[in-house]
C-alpha atoms as a PDB file:
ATOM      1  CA  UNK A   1      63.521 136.996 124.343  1.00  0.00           C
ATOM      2  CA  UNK A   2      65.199 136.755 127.809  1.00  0.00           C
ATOM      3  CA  UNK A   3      61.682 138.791 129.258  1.00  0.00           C
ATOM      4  CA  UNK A   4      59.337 136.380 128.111  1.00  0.00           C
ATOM      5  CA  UNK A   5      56.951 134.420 130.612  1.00  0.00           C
ATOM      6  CA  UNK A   6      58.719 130.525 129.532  1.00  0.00           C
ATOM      7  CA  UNK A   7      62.001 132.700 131.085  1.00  0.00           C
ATOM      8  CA  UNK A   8      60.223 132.564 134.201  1.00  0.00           C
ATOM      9  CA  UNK A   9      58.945 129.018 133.702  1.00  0.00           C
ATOM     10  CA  UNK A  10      62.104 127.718 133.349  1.00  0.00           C
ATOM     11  CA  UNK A  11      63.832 130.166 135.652  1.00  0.00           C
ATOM     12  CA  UNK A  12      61.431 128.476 138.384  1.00  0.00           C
ATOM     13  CA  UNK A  13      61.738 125.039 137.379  1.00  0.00           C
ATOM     14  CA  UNK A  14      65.520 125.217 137.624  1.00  0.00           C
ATOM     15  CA  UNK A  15      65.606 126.272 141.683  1.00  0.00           C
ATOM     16  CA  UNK A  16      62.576 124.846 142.677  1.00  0.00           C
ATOM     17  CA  UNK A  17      64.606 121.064 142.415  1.00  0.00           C
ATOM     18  CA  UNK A  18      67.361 122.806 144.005  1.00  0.00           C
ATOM     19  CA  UNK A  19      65.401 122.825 147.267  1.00  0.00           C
ATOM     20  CA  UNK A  20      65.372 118.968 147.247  1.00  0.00           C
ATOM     21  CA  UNK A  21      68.936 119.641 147.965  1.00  0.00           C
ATOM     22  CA  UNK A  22      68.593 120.714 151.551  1.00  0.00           C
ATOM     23  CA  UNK A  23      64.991 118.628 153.187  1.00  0.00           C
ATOM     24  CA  UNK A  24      63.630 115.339 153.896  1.00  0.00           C
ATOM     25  CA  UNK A  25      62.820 113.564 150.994  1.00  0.00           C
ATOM     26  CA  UNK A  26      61.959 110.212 152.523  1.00  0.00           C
ATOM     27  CA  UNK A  27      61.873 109.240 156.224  1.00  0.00           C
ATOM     28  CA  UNK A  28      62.435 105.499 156.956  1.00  0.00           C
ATOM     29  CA  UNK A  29      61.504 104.413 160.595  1.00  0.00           C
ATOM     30  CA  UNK A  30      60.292 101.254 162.471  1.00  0.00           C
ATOM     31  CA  UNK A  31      59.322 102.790 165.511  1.00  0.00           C
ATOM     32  CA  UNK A  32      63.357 103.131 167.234  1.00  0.00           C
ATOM     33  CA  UNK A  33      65.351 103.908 164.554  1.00  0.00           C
ATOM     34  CA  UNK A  34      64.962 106.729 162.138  1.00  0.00           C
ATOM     35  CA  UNK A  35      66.341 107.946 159.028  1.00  0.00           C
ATOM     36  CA  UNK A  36      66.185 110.868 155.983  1.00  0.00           C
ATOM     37  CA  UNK A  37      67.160 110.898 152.749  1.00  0.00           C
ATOM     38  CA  UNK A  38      68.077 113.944 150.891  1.00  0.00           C
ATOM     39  CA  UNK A  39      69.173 114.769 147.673  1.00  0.00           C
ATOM     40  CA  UNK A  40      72.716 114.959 148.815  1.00  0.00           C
ATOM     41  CA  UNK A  41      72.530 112.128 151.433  1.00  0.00           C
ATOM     42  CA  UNK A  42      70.962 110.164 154.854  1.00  0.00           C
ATOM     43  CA  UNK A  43      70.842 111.857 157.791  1.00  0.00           C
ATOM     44  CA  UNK A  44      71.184 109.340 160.488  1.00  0.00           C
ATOM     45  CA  UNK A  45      73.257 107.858 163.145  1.00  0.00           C
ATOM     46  CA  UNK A  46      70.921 105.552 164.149  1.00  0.00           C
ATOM     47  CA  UNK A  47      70.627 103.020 161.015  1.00  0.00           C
ATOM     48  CA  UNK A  48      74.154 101.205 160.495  1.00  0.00           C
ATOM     49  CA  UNK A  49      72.709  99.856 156.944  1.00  0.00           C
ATOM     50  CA  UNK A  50      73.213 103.431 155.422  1.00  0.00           C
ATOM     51  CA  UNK A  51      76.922 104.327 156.891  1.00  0.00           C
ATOM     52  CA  UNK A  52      78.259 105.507 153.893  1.00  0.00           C
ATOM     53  CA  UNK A  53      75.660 105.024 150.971  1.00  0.00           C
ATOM     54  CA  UNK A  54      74.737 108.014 149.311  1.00  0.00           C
ATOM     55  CA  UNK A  55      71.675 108.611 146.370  1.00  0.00           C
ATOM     56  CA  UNK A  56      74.246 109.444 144.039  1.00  0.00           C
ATOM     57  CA  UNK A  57      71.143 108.653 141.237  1.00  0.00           C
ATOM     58  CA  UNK A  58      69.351 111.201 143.117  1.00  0.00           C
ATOM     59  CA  UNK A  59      71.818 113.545 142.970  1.00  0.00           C
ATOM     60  CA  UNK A  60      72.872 113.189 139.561  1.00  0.00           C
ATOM     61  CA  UNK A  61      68.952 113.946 138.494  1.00  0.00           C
ATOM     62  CA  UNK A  62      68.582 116.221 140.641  1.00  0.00           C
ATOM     63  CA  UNK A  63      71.514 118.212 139.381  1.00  0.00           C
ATOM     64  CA  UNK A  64      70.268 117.451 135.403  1.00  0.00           C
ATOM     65  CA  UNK A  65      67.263 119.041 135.967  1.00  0.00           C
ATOM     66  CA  UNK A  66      68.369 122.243 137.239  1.00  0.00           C
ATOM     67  CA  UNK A  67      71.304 122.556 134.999  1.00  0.00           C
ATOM     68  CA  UNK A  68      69.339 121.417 131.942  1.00  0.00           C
ATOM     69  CA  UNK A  69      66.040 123.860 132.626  1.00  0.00           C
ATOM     70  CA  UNK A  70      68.949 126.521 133.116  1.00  0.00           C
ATOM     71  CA  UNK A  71      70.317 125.912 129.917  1.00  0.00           C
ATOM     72  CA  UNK A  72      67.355 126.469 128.924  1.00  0.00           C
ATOM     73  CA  UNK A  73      66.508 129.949 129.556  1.00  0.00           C
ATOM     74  CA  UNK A  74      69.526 131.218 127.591  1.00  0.00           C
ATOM     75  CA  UNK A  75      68.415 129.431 124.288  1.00  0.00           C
ATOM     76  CA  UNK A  76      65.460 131.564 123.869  1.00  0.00           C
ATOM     77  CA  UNK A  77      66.996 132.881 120.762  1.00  0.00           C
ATOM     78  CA  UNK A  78      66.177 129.561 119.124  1.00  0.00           C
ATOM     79  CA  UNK A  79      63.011 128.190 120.192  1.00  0.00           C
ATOM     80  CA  UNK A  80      62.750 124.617 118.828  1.00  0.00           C
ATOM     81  CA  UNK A  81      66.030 123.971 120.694  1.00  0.00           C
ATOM     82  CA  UNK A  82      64.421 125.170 123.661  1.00  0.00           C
ATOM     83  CA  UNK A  83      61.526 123.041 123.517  1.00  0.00           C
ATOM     84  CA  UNK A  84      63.756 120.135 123.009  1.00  0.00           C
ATOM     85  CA  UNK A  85      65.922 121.369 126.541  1.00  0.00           C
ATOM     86  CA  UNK A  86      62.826 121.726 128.427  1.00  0.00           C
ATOM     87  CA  UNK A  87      61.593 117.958 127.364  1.00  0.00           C
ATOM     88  CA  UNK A  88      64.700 116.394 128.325  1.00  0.00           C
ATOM     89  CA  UNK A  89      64.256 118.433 131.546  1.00  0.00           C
ATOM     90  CA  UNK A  90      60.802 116.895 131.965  1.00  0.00           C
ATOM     91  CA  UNK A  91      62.741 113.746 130.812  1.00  0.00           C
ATOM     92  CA  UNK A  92      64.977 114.503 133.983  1.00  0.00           C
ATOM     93  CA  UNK A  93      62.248 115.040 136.358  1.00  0.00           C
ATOM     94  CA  UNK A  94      60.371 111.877 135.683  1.00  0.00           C
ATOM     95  CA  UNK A  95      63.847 110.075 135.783  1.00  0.00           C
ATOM     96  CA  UNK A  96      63.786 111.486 139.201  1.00  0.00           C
ATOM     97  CA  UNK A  97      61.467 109.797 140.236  1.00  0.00           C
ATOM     98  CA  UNK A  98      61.836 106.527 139.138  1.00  0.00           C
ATOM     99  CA  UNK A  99      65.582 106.891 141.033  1.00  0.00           C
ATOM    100  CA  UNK A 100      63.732 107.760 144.202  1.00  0.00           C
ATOM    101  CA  UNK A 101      61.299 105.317 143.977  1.00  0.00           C
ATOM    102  CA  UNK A 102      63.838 102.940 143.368  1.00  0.00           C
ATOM    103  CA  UNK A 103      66.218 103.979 145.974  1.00  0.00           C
ATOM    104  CA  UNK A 104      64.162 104.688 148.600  1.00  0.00           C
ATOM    105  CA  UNK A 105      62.194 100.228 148.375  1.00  0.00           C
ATOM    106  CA  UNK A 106      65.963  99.315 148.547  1.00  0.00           C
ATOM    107  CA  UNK A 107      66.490 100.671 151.308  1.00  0.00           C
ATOM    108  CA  UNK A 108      63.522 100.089 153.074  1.00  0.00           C
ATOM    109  CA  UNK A 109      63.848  96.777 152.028  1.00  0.00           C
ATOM    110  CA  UNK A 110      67.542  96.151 153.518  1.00  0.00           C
ATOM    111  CA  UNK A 111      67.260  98.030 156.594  1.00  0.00           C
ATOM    112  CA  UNK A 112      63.411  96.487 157.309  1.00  0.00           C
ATOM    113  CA  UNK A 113      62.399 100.302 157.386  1.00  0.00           C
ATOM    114  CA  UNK A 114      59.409 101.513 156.423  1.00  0.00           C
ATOM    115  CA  UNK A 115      59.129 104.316 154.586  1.00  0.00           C
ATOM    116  CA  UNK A 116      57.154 107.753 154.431  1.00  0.00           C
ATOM    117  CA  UNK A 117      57.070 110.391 151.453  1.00  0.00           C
ATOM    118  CA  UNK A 118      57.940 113.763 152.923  1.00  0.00           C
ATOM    119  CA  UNK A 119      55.975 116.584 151.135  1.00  0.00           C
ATOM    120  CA  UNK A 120      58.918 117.703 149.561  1.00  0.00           C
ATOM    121  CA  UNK A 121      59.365 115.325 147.968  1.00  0.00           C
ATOM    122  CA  UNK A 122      56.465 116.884 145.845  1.00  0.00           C
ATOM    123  CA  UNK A 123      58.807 119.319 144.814  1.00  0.00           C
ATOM    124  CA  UNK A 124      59.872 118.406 141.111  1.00  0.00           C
ATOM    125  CA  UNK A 125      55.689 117.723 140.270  1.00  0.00           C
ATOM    126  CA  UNK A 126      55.996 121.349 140.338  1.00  0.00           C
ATOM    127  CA  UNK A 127      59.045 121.567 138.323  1.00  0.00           C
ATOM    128  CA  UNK A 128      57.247 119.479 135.626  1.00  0.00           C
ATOM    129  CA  UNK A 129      54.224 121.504 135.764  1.00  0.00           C
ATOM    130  CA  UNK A 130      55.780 124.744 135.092  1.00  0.00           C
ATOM    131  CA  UNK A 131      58.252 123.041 132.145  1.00  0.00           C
ATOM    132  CA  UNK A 132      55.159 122.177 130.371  1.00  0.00           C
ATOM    133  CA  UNK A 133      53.645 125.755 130.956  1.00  0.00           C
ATOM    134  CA  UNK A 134      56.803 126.900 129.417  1.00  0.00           C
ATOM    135  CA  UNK A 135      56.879 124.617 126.462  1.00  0.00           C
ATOM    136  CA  UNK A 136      53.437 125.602 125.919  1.00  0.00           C
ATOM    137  CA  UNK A 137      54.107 128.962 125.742  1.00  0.00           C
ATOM    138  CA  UNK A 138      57.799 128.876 123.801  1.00  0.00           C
ATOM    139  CA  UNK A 139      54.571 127.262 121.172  1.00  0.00           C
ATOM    140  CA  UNK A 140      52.481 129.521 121.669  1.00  0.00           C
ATOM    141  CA  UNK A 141      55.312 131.992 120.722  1.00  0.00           C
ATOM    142  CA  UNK A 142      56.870 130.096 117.942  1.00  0.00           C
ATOM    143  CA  UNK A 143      52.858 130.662 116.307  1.00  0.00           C
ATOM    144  CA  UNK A 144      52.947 134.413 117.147  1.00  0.00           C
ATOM    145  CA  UNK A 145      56.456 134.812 115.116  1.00  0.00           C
ATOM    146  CA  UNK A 146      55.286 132.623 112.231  1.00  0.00           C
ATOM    147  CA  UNK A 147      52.393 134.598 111.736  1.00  0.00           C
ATOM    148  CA  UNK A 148      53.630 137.378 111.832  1.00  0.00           C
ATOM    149  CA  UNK A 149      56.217 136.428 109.199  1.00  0.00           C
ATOM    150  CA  UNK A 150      52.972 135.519 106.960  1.00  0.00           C
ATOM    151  CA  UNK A 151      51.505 138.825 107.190  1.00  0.00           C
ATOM    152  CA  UNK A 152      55.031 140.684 105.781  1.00  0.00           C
END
């Protein structure tokens, strides 16, 4: 049902990625120059290198996981579906972060930058924590409504 606690879960772990969408993911400096990356894009004038590059990766996760743990929420009529949704939005997270990771050395690595994690960037840990608190409790309910059906 739409009033059940994993409704919640997933509600949550749809917006809270959304968030990513508007801070500092990753600041890259080397002392004169500076540099942000967002979700959506680098916020600098100062570093020529990133004129015009955006994390489309980024954004294309980024986007998955909210529309995906959305999705989601509304299939609560058939459960095993929804666990499967809710994996391949933990499947989305952790892709996340590999595209991050991955474009956040490159460009450290082409514009000699080093780089520094912003806390938000802690953001979808959260996400994944509440998709498995949901998929444990879409189980948890999946039990409930099989034992019940033993007992008529």
């Amino acid at each position: 049902m739409i009033q059940r606690i994993q409704t919640v879960y997933l509600f949550f772990a749809g917006i809270v990625p959304a968030i990513t969408f508007f801070v500092p993911l990753i600041i890259f400096t080397d002392g004169t120059r500076w540099a942000n990356m967002s979700a959506i894009g680098y916020d600098s004038l100062q570093v020529q290198e990133l004129a015009g590059s955006h994390p489309y990766g980024v954004m294309f996760f980024t986007a998955l996981s909210i529309t995906i743990a959305f999705i989601a929420v509304f299939g609560y009529k058939n459960r095993k579906a929804q666990i499967r949704k809710a994996y391949f939005a933990l499947l989305s997270n952790v892709l996340w972060y590999v595209t991050l990771g991955t474009y956040a050395y490159s460009i450290s690595e082409r514009a000699n930058l080093s780089l520094t994690p912003a806390i938000c960037s802690l953001l979808p840990v959260i996400s994944i924590l509440l998709i498995v608190m949901a998929i444990k409790a879409i189980r948890k309910d999946e039990e409930l409504v099989r034992s019940a059906d033993r007992i008529r």
